[in-house]
Every structure is written in structure tokens, then in C-alpha cells.
Protein backbone atom coordinates (compact mmCIF):
# COMPACT_ATOMS: atom_id res chain seq x y z
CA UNK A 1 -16.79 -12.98 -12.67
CA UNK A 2 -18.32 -12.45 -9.21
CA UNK A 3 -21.77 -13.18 -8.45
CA UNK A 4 -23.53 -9.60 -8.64
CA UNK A 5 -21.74 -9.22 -12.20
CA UNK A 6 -23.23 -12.96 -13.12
CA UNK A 7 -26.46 -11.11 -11.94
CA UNK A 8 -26.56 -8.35 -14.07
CA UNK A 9 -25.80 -10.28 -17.03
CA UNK A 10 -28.43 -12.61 -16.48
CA UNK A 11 -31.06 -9.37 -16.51
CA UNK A 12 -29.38 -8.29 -19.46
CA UNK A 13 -30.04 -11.08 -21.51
CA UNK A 14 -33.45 -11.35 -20.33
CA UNK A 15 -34.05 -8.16 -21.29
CA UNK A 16 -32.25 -8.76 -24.77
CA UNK A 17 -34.55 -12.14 -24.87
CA UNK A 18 -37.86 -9.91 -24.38
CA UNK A 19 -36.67 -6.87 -26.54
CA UNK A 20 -36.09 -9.31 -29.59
CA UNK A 21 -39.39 -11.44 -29.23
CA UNK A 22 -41.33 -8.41 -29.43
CA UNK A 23 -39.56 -7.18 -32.42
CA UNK A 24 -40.14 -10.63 -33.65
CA UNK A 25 -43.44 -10.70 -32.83
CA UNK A 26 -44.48 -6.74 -34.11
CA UNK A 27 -42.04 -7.31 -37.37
CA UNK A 28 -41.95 -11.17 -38.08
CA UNK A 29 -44.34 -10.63 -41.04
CA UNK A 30 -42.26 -8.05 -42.55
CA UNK A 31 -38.80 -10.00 -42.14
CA UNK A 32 -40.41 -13.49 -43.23
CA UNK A 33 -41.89 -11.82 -46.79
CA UNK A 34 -38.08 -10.02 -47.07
CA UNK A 35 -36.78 -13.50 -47.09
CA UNK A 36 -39.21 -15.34 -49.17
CA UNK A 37 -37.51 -15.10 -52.38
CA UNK A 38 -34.57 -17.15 -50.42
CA UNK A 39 -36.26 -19.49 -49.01
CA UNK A 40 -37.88 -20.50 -52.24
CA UNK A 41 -34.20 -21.06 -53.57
CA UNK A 42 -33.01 -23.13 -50.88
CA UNK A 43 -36.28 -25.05 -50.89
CA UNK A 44 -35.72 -25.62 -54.89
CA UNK A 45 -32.33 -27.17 -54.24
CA UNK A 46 -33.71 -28.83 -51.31
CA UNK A 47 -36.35 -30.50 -53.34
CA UNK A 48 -35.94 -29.87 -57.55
CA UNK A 49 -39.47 -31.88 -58.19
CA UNK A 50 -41.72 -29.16 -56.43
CA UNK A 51 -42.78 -25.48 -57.43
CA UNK A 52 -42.66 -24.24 -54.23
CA UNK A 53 -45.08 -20.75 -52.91
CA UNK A 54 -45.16 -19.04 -49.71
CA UNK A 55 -47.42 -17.12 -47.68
CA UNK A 56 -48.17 -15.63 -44.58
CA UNK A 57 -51.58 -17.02 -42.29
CA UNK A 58 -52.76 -14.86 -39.33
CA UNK A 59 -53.75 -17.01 -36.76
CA UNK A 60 -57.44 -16.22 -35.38
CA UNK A 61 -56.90 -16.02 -32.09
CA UNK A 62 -54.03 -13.31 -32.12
CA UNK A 63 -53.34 -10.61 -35.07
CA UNK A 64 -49.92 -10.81 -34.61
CA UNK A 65 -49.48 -14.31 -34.49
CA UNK A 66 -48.66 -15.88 -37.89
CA UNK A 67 -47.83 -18.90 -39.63
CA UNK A 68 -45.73 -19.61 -43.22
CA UNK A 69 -47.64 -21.81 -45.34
CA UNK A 70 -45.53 -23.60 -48.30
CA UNK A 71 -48.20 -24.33 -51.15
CA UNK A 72 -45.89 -26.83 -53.22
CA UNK A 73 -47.05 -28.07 -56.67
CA UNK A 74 -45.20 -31.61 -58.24
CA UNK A 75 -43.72 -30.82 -61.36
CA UNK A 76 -42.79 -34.16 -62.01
CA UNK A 77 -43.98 -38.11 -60.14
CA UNK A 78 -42.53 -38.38 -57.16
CA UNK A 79 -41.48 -41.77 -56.59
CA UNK A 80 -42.19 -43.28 -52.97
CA UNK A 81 -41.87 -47.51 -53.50
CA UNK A 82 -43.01 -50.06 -56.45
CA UNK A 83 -46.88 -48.86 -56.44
CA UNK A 84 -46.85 -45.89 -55.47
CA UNK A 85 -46.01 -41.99 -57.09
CA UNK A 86 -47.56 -39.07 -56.48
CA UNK A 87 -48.44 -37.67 -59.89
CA UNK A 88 -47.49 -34.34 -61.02
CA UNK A 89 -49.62 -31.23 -61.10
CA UNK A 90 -50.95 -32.13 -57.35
CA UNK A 91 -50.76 -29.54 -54.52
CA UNK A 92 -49.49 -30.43 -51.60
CA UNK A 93 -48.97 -27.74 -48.41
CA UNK A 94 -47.30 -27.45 -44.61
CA UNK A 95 -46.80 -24.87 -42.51
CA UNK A 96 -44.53 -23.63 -39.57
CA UNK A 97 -45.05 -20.93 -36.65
CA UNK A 98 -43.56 -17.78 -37.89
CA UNK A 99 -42.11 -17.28 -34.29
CA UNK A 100 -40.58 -20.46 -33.67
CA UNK A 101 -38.79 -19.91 -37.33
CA UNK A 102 -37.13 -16.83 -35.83
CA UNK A 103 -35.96 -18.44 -32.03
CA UNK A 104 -32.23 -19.09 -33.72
CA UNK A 105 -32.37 -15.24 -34.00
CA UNK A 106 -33.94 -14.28 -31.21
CA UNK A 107 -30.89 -16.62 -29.48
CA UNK A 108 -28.26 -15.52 -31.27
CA UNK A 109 -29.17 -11.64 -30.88
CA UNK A 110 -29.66 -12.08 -27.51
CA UNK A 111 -25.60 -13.23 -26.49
CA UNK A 112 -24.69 -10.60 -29.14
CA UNK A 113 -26.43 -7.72 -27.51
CA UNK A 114 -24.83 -8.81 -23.85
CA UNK A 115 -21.68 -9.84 -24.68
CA UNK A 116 -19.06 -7.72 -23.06
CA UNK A 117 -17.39 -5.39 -25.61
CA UNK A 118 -15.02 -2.17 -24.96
CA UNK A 119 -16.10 0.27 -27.45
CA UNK A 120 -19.53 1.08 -29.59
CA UNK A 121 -17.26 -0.01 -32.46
CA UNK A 122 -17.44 -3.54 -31.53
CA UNK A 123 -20.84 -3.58 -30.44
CA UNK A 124 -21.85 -2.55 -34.02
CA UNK A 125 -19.75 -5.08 -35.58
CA UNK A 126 -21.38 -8.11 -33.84
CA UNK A 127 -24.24 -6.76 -34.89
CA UNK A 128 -23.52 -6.56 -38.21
CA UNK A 129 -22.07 -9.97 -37.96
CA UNK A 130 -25.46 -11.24 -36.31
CA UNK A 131 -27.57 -10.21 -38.68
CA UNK A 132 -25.81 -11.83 -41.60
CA UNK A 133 -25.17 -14.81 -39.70
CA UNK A 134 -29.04 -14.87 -38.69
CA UNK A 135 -29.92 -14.53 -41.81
CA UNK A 136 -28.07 -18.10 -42.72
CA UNK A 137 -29.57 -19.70 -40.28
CA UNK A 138 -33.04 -19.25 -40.99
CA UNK A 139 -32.09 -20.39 -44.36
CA UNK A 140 -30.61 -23.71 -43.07
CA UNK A 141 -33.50 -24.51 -40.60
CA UNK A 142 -37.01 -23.64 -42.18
CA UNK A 143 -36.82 -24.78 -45.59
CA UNK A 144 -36.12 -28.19 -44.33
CA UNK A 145 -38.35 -27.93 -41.91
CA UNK A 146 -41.12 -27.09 -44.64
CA UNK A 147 -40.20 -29.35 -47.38
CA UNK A 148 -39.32 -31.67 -44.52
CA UNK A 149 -42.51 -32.19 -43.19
CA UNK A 150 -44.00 -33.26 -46.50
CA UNK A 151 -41.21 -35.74 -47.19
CA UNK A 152 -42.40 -36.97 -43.17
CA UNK A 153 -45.25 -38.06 -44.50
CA UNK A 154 -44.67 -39.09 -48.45
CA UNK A 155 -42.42 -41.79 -46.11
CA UNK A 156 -44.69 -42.83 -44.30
CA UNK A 157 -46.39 -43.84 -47.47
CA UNK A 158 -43.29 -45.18 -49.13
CA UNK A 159 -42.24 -47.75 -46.55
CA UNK A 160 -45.55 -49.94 -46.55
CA UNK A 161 -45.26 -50.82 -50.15
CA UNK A 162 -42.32 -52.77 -51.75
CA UNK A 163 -38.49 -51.13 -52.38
CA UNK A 164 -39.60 -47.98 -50.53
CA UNK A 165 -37.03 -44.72 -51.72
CA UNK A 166 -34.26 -43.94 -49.69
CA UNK A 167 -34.98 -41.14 -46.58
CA UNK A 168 -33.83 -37.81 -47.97
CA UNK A 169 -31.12 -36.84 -45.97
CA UNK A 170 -32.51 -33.43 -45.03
CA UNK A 171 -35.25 -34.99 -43.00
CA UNK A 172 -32.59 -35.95 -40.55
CA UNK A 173 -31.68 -32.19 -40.52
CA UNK A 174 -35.20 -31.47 -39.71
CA UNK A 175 -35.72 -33.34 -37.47
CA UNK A 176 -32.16 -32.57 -35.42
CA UNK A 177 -33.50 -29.21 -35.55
CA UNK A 178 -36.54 -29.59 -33.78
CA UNK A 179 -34.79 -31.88 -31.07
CA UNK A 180 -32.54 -28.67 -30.14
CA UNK A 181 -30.31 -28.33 -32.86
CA UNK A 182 -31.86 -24.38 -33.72
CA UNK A 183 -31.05 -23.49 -30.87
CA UNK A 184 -27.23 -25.01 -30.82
CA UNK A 185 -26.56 -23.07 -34.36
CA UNK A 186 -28.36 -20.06 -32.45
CA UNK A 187 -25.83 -20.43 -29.68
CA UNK A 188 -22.77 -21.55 -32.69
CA UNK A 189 -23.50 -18.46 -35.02
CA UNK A 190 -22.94 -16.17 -31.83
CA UNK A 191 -20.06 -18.04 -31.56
CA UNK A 192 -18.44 -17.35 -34.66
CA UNK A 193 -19.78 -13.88 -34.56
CA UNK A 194 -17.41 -13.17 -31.60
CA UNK A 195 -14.58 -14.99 -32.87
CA UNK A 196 -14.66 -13.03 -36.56
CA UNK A 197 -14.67 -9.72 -35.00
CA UNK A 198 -11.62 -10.12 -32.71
CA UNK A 199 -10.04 -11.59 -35.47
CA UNK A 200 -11.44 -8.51 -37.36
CA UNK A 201 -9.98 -5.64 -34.89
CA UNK A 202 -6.73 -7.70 -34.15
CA UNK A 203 -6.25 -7.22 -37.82
């Protein structure tokens, strides 16, 4: 690839990068509502003892900034070490920036719309493929990320008593997440997006 090709592609993905964060920015609240009901089902399996609810907060500086709130009630004690539960029927909440939720996509969308293709045929096929894949994603990453900030802190809690519970292992998948690991499966569902639809139109 020669230098003013490396060039263009740069611009293009730039311009792919800025495309997406506005349609993330003008449409977030309309794709984050479309995927409550999954989220809620991931975040069930994620954590069985909580009823959870989500909603959308508008931030007050911006109107089209937003944030999902999970509003989680404890069906059942909790169990954190030898004196201490939290009791059921308790409410307990987090929260995570709508737009930082969607960067995976915004990442993934942006190599799919620059890739080099031959034919509109392909084009629409990794985009197909990128929206599904996107979709997974943001199921893998923000329901851990919301039910893994509460467990943060019911730890916290749990290890200065005595026979404090065992870390639940999705916290370390929040927390790789935040390090960089969002981005990485951004970058890996692109990936695999490319790889299914040669396999695709070779077959």
C-alpha cells in the first residue's frame, strides 16, 4: 500500500469515526431503549438475585448527552462475609455514559465502512454482519459493566468482615473492559465480520 493510499484511508476512517459518533450521539437514546429488553436478560443471568430496571438520564449540561441508569431491587439476601447481607427488597442503582456504551460500535463500524471491498454486494454484507455482531457486543460489555459496578462495591464491603464471598467472575470482565478490552472486541468483531463474508462469497 503506498503512502498516499495509507492517506486516504486514514481520512476515511476518520470520517467513518465522526459519521458514527454523531449517529450515536443524535440516535443513542433510541438504540439503547431498542435493546433494553436484552440487556435486562443478560443482566438476570449475570446476577439471578436482582430485579433489574433501566432508564435513560439526560445529562444537564447537554440534551443529547445521556446516561443508562440500572435501578436494581434484591429479591433475595445477598451474602457478602459472616456479618454482613444486604436484605432483600432494597434498591440499589449505577449508571454508565450512553456514549461510551456504544464506542465498540462506533469501532467496529468504523473498519467496516473503510475496509476495501470490490462490489456494493460486499459492502452490504459487512454491514449486515456489523450490526449483528455490534449488537453482541454491547450485550457482553454493559451489563457487566452495570451489575459490575455494584458487585465493586458490595466487595468492598465483603472483604473487611470474616469469610468474605468469592469475587464474581464477571467483575474481572468489567473491569478488562474498561482497561481496553471494548475496544479489542470492537477491533475482533470487525475481524470476524471480514473473515465470515469471504467465507460467505467463496461459498
Amino acid at each position: 500500500m503506498s503512502r498516499r493510499e495509507l492517506f486516504s484511508l486514514t481520512l476515511k476512517g476518520l470520517l467513518a469515526w465522526l459519521v458514527l459518533s454523531g449517529l450515536v450521539l443524535y440516535l443513542g437514546e433510541w438504540l439503547a431503549k431498542g435493546l433494553f429488553p436484552l440487556l435486562k436478560a443478560v443482566m438476570i443471568t449475570l446476577a439471578s438475585d436482582l430485579a433489574p430496571g433501566l432508564k435513560l438520564v439526560k445529562s444537564a449540561q447537554s440534551q443529547l448527552d445521556y446516561s443508562i441508569e440500572l435501578s436494581a431491587w434484591v429479591l433475595r439476601p445477598i451474602y457478602l462475609n459472616s456479618s454482613h447481607y444486604i436484605q432483600s427488597g432494597g434498591e440499589l442503582t449505577s449508571s454508565a455514559h450512553l456514549l461510551h456504551s456504544f464506542v465498540p460500535f462506533v469501532i467496529e463500524g468504523s473498519i467496516l465502512l473503510v475496509w476495501p471491498v470490490q462490489s456494493w454486494r460486499q459492502r452490504l454484507l459487512l454491514i449486515a454482519l456489523g450490526l449483528l455482531t455490534a449488537v453482541l457486543v454491547v450485550m457482553a460489555t454493559l451489563p457487566a459493566l452495570l451489575v459490575g459496578k455494584l458487585e465493586v462495591s458490595f466487595q468492598d464491603i465483603a472483604e473487611a468482615g470474616q469469610n468474605p464471598r468469592l469475587v464474581p467472575w464477571f467483575v474481572d470482565w468489567m473491569v478488562f473492559c474498561e482497561l481496553g478490552g471494548c475496544w479489542l472486541l470492537g477491533i475482533a468483531a470487525a475481524w470476524l465480520c471480514i473473515q465470515v463474508q469471504r467465507g460467505l462469497l467463496r461459498t
